[in-house]
C-alpha atoms as a PDB file:
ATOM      1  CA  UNK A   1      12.387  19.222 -20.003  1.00  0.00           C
ATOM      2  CA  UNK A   2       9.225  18.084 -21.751  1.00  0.00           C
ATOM      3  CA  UNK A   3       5.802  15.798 -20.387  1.00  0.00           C
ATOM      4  CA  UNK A   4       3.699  14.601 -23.050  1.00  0.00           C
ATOM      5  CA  UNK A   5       0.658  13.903 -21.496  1.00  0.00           C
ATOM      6  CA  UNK A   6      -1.457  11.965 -24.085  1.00  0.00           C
ATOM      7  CA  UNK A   7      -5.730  10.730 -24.292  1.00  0.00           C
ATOM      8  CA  UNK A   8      -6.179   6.902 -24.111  1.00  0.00           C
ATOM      9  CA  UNK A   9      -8.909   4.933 -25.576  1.00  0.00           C
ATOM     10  CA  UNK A  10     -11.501   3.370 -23.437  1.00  0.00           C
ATOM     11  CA  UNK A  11      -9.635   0.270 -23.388  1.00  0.00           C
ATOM     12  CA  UNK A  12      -6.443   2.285 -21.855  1.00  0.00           C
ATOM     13  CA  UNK A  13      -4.069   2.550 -25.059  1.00  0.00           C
ATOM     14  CA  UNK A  14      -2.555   5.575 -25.814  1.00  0.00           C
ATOM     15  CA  UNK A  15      -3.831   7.538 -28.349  1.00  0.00           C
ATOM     16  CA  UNK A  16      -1.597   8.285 -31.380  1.00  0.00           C
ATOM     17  CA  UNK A  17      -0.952  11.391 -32.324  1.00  0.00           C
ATOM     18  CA  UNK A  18      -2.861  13.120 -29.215  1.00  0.00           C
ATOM     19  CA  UNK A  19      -1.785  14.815 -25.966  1.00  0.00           C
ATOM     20  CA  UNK A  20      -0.377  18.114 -24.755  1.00  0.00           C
ATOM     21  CA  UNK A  21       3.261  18.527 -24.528  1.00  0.00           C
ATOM     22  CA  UNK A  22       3.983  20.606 -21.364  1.00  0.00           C
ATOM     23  CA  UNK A  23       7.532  22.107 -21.731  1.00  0.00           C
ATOM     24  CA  UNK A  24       9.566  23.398 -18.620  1.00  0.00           C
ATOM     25  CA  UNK A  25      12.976  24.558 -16.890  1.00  0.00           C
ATOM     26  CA  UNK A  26      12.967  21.350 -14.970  1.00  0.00           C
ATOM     27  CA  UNK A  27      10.698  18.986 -13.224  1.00  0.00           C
ATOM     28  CA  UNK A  28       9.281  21.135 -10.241  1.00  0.00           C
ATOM     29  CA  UNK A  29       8.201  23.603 -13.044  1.00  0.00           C
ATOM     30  CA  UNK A  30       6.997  20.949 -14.986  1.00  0.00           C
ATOM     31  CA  UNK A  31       5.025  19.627 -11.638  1.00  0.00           C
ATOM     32  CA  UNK A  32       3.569  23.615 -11.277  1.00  0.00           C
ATOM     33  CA  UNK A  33       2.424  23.663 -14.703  1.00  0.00           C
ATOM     34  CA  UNK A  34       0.289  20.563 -14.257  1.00  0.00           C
ATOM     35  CA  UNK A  35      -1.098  21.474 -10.912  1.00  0.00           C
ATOM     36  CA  UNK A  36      -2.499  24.523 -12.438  1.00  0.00           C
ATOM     37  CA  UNK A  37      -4.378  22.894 -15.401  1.00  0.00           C
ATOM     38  CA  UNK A  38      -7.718  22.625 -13.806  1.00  0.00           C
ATOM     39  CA  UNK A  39      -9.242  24.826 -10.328  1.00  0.00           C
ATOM     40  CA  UNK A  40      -9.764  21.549  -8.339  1.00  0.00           C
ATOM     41  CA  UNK A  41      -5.656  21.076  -8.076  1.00  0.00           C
ATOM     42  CA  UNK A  42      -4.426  25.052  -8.806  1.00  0.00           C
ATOM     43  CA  UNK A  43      -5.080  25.792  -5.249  1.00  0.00           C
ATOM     44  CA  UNK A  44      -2.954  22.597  -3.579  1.00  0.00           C
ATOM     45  CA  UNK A  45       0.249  22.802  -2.421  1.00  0.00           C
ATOM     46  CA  UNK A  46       2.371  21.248  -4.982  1.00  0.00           C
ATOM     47  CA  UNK A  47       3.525  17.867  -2.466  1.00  0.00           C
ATOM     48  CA  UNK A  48      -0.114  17.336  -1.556  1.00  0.00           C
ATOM     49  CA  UNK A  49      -1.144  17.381  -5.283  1.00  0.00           C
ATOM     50  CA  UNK A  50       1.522  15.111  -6.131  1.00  0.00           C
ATOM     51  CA  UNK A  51       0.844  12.662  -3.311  1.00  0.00           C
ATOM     52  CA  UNK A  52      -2.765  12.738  -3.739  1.00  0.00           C
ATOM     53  CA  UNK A  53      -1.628  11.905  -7.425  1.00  0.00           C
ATOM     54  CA  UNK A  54       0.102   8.856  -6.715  1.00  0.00           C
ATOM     55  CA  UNK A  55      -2.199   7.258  -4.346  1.00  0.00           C
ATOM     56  CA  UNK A  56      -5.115   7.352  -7.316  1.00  0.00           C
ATOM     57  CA  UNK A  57      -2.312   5.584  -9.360  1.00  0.00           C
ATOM     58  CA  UNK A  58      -0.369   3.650  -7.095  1.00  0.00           C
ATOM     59  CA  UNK A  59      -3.434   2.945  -4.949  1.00  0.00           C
ATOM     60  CA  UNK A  60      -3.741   3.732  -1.749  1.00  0.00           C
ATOM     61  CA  UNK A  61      -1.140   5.447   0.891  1.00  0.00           C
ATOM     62  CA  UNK A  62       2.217   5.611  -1.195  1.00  0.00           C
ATOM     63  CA  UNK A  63       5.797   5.918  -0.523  1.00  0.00           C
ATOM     64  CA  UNK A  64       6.601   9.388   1.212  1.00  0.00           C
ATOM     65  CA  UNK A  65       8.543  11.691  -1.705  1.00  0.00           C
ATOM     66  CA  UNK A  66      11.696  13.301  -0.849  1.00  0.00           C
ATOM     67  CA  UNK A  67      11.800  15.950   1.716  1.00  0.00           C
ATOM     68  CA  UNK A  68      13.441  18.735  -1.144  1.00  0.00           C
ATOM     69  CA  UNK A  69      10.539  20.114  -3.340  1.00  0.00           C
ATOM     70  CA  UNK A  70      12.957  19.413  -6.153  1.00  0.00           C
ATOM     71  CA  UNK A  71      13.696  15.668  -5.592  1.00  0.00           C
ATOM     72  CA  UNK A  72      10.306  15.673  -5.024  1.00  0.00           C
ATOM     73  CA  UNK A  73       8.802  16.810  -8.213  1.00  0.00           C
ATOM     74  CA  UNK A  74      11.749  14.296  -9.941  1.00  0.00           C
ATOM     75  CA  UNK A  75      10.533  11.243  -8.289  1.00  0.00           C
ATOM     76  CA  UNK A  76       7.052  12.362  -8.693  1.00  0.00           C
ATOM     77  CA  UNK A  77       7.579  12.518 -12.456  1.00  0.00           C
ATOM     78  CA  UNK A  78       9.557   9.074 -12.693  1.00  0.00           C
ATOM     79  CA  UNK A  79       6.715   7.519 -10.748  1.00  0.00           C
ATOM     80  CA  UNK A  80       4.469   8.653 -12.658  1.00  0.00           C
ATOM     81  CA  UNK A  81       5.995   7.843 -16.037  1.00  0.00           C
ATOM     82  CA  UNK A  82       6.249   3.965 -15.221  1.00  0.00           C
ATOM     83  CA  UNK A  83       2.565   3.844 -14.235  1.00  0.00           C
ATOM     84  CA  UNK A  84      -0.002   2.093 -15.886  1.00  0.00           C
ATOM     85  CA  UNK A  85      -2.682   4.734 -14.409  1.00  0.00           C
ATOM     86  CA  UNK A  86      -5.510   3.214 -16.770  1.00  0.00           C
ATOM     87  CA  UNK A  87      -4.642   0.077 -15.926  1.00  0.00           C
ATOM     88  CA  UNK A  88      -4.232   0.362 -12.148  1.00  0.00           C
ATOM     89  CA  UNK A  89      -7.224   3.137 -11.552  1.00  0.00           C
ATOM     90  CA  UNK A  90      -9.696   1.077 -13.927  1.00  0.00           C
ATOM     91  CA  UNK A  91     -10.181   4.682 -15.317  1.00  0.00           C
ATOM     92  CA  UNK A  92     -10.975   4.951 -18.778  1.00  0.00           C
ATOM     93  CA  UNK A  93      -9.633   7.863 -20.625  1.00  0.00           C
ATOM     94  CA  UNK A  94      -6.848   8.447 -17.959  1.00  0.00           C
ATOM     95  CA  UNK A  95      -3.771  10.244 -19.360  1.00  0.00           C
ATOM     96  CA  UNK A  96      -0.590   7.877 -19.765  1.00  0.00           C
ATOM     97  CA  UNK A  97       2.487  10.171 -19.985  1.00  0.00           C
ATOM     98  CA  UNK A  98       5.984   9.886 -21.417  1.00  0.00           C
ATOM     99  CA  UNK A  99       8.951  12.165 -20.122  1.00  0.00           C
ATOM    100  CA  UNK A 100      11.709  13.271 -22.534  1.00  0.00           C
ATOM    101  CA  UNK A 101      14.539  15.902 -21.521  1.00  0.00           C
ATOM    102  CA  UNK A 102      15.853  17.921 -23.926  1.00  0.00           C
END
């Protein structure tokens, strides 16, 4: 499974050509891999960093995730595919992301 995680512009469009492709075993992997990108989510426990994820994109308190860490990290990643994050967050520069499996 791949994430491409790409820049925007300041006006929320993705980028061409930019991004980091983060390339995993499957989507819990793929969840671990982006929680450790920066020391301010590294130290979270993976369903807290993905809930407090959601809620800056989805706004607010979200829809509980899926008891199994697993289901988890695959709704997680589906939810956050289909999000407009620079649209909903009003943060310029916010990463949009595309999913592909192999």
């Amino acid at each position: 499974m791949k994430i491409l995680i790409r820049s925007t512009t300041l006006d929320g469009e993705p980028i061409p050509g930019s991004g980091e492709t983060i390339q995993a075993a499957d989507c819990l992997e793929v969840v671990e891999l982006m929680r450790g990108q920066t020391p301010f989510t590294a130290s979270r426990a993976p369903r807290d960093y993905m809930t407090e994820v959601l809620s800056g994109i989805e706004g607010g308190p979200t829809q509980p995730l899926p008891e199994d860490a697993a289901a988890a990290a695959a709704e997680f990643l589906t939810r956050l595919a289909s999000s407009k994050p620079w649209r909903r967050c009003g943060s310029p520069g916010a990463p949009t992301c595309s999913i592909t499996r192999r």
